[in-house]
Structures are given as C-alpha cells and as structure tokens.
Protein backbone atom coordinates (compact mmCIF):
# COMPACT_ATOMS: atom_id res chain seq x y z
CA UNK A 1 -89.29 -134.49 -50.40
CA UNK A 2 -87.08 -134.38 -47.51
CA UNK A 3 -88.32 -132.04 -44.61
CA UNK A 4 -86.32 -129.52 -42.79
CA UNK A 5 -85.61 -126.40 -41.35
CA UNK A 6 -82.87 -124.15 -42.03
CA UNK A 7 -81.06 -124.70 -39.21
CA UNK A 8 -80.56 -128.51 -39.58
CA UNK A 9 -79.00 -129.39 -42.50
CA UNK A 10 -75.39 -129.55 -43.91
CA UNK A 11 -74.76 -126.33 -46.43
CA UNK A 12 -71.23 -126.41 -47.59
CA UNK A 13 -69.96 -129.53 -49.42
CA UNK A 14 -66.67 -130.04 -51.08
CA UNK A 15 -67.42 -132.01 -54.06
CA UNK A 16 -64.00 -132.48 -55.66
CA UNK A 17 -61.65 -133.39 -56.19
CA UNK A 18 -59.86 -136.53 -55.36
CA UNK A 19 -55.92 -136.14 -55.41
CA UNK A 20 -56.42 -131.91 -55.79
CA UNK A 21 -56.08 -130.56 -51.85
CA UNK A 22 -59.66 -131.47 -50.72
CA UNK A 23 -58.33 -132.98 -47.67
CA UNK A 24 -56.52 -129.85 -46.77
CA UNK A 25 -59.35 -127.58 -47.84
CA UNK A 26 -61.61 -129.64 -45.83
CA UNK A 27 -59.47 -128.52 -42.76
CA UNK A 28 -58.56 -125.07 -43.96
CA UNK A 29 -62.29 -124.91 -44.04
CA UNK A 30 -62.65 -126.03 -40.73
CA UNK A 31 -60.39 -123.73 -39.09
CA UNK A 32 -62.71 -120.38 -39.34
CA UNK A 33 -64.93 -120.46 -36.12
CA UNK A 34 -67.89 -119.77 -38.80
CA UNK A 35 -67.95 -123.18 -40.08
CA UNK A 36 -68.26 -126.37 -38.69
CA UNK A 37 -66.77 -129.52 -40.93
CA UNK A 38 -67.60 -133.09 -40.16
CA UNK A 39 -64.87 -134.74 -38.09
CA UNK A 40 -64.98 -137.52 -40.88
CA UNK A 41 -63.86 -137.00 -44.56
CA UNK A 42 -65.69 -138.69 -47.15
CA UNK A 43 -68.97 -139.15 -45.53
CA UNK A 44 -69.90 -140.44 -49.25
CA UNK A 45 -73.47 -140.24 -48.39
CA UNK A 46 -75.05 -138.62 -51.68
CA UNK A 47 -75.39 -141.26 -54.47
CA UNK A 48 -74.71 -143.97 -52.05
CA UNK A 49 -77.25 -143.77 -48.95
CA UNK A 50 -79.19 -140.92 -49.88
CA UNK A 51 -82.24 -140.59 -48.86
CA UNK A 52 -82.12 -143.55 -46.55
CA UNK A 53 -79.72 -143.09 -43.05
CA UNK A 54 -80.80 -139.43 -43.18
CA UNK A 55 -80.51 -139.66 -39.13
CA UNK A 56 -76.83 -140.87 -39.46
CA UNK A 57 -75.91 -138.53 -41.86
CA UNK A 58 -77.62 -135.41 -39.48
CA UNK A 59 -75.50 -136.84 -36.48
CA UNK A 60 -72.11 -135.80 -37.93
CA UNK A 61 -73.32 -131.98 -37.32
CA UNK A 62 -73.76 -130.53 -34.32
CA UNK A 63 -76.34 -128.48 -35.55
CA UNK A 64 -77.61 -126.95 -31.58
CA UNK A 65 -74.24 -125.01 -32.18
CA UNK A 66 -73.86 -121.42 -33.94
CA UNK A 67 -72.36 -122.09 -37.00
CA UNK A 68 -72.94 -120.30 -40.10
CA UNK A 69 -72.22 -123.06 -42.35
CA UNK A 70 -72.29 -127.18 -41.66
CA UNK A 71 -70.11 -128.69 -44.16
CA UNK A 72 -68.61 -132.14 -45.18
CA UNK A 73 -66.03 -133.35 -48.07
CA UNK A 74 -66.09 -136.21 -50.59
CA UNK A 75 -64.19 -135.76 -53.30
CA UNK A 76 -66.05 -138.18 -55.69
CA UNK A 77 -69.35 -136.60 -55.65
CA UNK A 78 -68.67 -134.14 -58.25
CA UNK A 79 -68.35 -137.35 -60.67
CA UNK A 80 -72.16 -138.13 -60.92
CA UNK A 81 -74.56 -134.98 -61.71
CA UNK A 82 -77.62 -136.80 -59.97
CA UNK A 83 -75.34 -136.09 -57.14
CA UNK A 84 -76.06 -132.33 -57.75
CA UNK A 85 -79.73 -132.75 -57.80
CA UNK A 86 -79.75 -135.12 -54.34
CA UNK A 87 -77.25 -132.54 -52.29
CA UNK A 88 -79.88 -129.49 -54.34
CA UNK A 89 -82.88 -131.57 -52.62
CA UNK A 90 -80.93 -131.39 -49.14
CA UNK A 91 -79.56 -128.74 -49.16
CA UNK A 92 -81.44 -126.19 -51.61
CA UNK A 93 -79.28 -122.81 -50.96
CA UNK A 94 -76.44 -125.35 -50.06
CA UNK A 95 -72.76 -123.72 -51.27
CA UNK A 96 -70.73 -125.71 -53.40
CA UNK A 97 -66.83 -125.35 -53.69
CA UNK A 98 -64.58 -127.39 -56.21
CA UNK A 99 -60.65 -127.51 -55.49
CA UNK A 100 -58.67 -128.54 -58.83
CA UNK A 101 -55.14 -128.87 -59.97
CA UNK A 102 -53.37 -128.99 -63.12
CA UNK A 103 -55.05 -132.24 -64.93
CA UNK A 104 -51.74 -133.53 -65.08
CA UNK A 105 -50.22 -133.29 -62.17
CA UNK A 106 -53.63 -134.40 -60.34
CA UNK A 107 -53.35 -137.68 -62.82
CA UNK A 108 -49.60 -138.48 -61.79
CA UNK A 109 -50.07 -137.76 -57.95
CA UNK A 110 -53.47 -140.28 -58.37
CA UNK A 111 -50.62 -143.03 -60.23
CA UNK A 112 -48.30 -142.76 -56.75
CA UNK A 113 -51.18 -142.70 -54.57
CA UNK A 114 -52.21 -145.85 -56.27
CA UNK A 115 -48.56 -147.19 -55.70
CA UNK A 116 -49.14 -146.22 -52.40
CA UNK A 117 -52.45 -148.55 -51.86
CA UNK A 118 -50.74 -151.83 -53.67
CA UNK A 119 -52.84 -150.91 -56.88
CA UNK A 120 -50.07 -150.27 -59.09
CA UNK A 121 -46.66 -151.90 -58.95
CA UNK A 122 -43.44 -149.52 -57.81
CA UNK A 123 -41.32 -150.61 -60.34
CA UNK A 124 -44.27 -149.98 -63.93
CA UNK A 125 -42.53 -146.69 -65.97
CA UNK A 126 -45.25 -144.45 -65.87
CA UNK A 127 -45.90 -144.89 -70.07
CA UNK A 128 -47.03 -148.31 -68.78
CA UNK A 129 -49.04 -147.17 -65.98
CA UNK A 130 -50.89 -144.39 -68.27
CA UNK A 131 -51.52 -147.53 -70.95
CA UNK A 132 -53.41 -149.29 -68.39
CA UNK A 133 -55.12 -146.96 -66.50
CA UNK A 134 -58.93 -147.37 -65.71
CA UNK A 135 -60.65 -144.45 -67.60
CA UNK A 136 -62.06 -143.22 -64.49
CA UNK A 137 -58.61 -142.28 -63.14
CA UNK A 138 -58.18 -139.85 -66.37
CA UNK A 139 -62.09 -138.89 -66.34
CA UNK A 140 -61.35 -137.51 -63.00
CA UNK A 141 -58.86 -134.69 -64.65
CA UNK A 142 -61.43 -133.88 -67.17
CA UNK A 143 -63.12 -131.06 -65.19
CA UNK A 144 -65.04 -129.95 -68.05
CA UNK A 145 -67.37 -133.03 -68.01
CA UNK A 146 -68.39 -132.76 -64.52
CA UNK A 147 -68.43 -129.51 -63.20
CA UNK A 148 -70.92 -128.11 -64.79
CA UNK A 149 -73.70 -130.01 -64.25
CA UNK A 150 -72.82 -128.55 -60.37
CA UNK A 151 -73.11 -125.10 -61.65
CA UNK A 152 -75.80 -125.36 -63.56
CA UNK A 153 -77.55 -126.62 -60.55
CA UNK A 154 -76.69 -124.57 -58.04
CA UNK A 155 -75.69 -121.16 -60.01
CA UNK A 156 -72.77 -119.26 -60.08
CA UNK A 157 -73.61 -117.75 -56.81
CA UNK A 158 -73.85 -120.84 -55.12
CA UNK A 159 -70.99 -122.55 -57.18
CA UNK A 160 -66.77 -121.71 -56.57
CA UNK A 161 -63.90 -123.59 -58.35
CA UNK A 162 -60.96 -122.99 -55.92
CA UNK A 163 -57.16 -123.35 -58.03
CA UNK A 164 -54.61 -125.43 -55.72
CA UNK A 165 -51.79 -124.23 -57.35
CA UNK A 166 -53.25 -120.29 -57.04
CA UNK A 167 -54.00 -121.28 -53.60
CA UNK A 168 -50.61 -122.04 -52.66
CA UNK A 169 -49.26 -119.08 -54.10
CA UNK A 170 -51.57 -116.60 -52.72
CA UNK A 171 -53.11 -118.40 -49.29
CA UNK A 172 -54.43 -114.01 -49.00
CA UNK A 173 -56.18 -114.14 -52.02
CA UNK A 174 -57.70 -117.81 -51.25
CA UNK A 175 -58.93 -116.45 -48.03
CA UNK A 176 -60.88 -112.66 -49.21
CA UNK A 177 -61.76 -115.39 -52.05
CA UNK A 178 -63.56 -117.60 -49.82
CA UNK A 179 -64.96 -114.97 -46.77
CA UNK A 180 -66.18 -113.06 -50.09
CA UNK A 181 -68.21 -116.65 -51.51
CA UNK A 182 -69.36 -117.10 -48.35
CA UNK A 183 -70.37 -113.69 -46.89
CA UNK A 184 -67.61 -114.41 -43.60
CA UNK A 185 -65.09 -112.40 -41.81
CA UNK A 186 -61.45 -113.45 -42.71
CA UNK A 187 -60.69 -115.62 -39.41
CA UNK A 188 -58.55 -118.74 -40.61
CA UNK A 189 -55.92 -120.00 -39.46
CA UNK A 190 -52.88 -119.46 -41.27
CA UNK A 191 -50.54 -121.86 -39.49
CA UNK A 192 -53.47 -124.68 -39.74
CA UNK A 193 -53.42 -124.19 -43.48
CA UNK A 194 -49.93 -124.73 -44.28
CA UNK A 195 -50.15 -128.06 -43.15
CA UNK A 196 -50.57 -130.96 -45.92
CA UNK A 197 -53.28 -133.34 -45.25
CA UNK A 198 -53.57 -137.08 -46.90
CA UNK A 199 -50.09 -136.51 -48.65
CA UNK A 200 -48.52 -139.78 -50.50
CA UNK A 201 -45.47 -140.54 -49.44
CA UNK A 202 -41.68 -141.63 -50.73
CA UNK A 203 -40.92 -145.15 -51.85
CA UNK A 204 -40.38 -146.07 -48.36
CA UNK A 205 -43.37 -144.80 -46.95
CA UNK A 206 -45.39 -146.13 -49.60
CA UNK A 207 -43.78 -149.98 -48.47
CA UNK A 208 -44.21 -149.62 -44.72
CA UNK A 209 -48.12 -148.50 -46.04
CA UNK A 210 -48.91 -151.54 -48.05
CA UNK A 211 -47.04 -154.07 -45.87
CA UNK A 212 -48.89 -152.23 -42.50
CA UNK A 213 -52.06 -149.96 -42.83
CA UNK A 214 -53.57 -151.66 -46.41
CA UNK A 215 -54.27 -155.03 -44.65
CA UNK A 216 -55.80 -153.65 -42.22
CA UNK A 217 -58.07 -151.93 -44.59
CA UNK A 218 -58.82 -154.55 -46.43
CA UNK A 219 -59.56 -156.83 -43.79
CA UNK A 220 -60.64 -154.87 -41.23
CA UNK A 221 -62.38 -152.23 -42.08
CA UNK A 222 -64.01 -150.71 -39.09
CA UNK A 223 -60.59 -151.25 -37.59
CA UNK A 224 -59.22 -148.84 -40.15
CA UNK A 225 -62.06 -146.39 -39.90
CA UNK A 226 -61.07 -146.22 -36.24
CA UNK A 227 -57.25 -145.42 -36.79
CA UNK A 228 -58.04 -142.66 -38.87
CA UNK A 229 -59.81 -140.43 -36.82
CA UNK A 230 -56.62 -142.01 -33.72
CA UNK A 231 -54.70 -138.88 -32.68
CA UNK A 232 -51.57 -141.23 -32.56
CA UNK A 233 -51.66 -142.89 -35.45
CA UNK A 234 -52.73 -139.29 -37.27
CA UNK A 235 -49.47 -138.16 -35.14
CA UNK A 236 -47.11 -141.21 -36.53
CA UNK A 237 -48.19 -140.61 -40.07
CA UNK A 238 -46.82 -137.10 -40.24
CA UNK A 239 -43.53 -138.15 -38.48
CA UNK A 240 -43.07 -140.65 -40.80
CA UNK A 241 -43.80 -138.80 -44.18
CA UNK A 242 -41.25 -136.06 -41.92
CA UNK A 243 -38.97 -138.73 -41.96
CA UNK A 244 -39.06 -140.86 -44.76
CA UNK A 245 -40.20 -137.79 -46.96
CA UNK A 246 -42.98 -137.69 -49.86
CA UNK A 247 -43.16 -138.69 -53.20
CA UNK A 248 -40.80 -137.85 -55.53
CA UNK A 249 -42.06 -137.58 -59.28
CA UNK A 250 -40.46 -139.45 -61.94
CA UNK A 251 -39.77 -137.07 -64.99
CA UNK A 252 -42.80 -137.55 -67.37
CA UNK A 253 -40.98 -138.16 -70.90
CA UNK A 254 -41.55 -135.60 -73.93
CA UNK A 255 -43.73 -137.94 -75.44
CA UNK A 256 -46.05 -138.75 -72.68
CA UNK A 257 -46.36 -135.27 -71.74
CA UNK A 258 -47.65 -134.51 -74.97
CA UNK A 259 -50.33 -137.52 -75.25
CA UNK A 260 -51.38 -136.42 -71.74
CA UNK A 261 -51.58 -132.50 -73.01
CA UNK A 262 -53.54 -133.64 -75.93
CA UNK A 263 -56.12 -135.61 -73.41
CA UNK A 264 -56.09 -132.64 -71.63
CA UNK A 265 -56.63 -129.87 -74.14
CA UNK A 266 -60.31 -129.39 -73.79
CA UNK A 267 -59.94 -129.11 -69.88
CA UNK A 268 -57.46 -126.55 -70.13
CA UNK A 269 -59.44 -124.43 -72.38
CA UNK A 270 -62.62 -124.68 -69.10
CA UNK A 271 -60.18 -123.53 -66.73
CA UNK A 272 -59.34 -120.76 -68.93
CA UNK A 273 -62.99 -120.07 -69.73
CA UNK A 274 -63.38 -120.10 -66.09
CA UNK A 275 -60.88 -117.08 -65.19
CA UNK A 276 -57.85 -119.14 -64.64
CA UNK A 277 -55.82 -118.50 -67.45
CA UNK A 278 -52.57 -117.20 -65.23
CA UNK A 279 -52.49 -120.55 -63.97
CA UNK A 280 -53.58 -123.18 -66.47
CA UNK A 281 -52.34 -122.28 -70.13
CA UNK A 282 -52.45 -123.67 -73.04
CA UNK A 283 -49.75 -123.29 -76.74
CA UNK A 284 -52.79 -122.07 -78.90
C-alpha cells in the first residue's frame, strides 16, 4: 500500500474519453480557482508506471497550494478496470468524471483524427475505413463495457458521466452540474470554455500536420513533448485551424449508418439507463 496524507495526492481524474471533449474539459476544469489540473494532458501514469515513478507523478501537483481538488486527464484509462482499482489505491475518495459523445460521431471524429496522424489514408471512403478498423477504435464507443467497472469502484457519489453534446447546449447546466459533484462554488470561466482544445483539422491542416509536426513525433519525441506545452506553437495551431478551418465530415451513407447504429444499440440503451435519454435515443 501506497502511503499518504490527504493533502498530497491527485483527486480528480478524467478517465475518458479519447475523441469526446476531454481536452477541453481538462481546461474547463482548470479554469475554477478550486482546482488545480496538471499542466500536461495524458500523464498516462495508471496502468503504465503505477506504482513505480510515484515521485514524478507527485511533481506535476503543486500540492503546498490551496486547492480543493488536484486533478489530471488521460482519456484511455477508463479502457482497463484494473485502472479503477490502481487510481482507488491512490486516490481512495478520488472523484471520477467521464465526458462522452454520441458513439458515432466520437467513432468518425477518431477516423479524421487518424487521417490527421498519417494512420489512415485521405482519400479511403469511410465504408472502407470502418472495414478495417482496429476493434479498439470501435471498443472505445462502447461505453457500456467500460464504465462501469469505474462506478462500481468508486460509487455513484464518487462517479459523473458528463454528455458533450448536453454540455454544449447548456454550458449553465454543465457548470451547477459539476460545482454540485464536486461540492464548489460556480467560478468558471465562461470565455475559457468556449474555446476548442485538440480539435482535428480540414484537409489542409491535416497535410501541413503529417508533412510537419508527425515526424517530429515520431522521431523526436521529447522534441514533440516540448512543443506542446510551447506557447507559440500552441498559438500557431489555433491560427491555423482559424485559417485553414476544421474537419469537415463526409456524409455517412444510409447503410453504414445503420451497421454503425446496430454496433451501437446496446450503448445507446446505457446512456439512456444513465439519464440521458434527451440526448442519446434510440427507434425502439
């Protein structure tokens, strides 16, 4: 067992998930003078490092400071429930919080994201691309497999599912939703949260990416680690998805749309279960 006091360890993780807003909740988050969240995304410390580089992990909170909650995001972590048990071990009255989208729409923005990185080719229809995905890419919209292990760990109390798509229509409602969850007073920033973080961009974007900022990833990796935490380069990013703008979805045929609705079914019906059933619905 891990020893600690209450004052020094993280106790608000975003856990998922990838391609649903955790970026910008991660910010959002960030912006209420209550809560402190790593200056790094993606620490990916649980089911990688854990418990080993427990001093590295501790450094990316400033934990002298008054903060009511210490918090980091990495959107993969709800994928493995020993995950749940590790960050319970940590962290045992640790708050959990979940953002989703529509399965669908999480799976295609995933596909130009993946165009984005070099990992799919531009010019594959998307029936192709949907043939040949790796499962893991369509596990990741099947929230009902993952989730709740989380929950069951960490109870309801301890355990939110936040809706993009409700989220963006009602930032008020996201905000009493959250303060309430975590026993806060309402101080985000409003402004701060309209902005959209790690957003994949239009066709030309997506070239000038894989023909600039992907080699440098793959070949030099603390290099790349560095530019993304560079004002200037943060800075140049948003011009250029200003400029250039973002992706534009290709219309998702009848009959793909129904294959993907059909993969989807069951997760629908766990949103609904869940209380979201003005957002997600199903034709039953």
């Amino acid at each position: 067992m891990l020893n600690h006091t209450t004052s020094n360890r993280a106790n608000l993780f975003v856990v998922g998930v990838a391609k649903s807003g955790s970026s910008w909740l991660h910010f959002y988050l960030d912006s209420s003078p209550d809560i402190f969240m790593s200056k790094q995304c993606e620490l990916h410390y649980f089911g990688e490092k854990y418990p080993k580089d427990l001093e590295w992990y501790q450094s990316n909170f400033p934990f002298e400071k008054k903060f009511k909650y210490f918090g980091e995001s990495t959107p993969i972590y709800f994928r493995r429930p020993e995950i749940a048990k590790q960050i319970k071990e940590y962290s045992p009255e640790a708050k959990i919080l979940v953002i989703i989208r529509d399965p669908i729409d999480r799976l295609l923005s995933h596909i130009y994201y993946a165009k984005q990185l070099g990992n799919i080719e531009e010019k594959k229809s998307l029936d192709d691309i949907v043939d040949n995905l790796k499962q893991q890419s369509i596990n990741d919209s099947h929230y009902e497999k993952y989730l709740p292990a989380f929950e069951d760990c960490f109870g309801k109390e301890n355990f939110k599912i936040i809706s993009l798509e409700e989220s963006k229509n009602n930032l008020n409602l996201l905000s009493s939703s959250l303060c309430n969850f975590l026993n806060i007073d309402n101080k985000f920033s409003i402004e701060f949260s309209k902005q959209r973080r790690n957003a994949t961009g239009s066709k030309m974007f997506r070239l000038i990416y894989r023909n600039t900022i992907r080699p440098i990833k793959l070949k030099q990796p603390n290099l790349y680690k560095y530019l993304l935490k560079n004002k200037f380069m943060k800075f140049s990013k948003e011009y250029l998805l200003r400029l250039l703008g973002q992706a534009k979805k290709e219309p998702v045929s009848d009959k793909l749309y129904k294959r993907l609705y059909q993969e989807f079914l069951p997760t629908y019906r766990y949103l609904i279960d869940k209380g979201f059933e003005d957002i997600y619905q199903t034709s039953e």
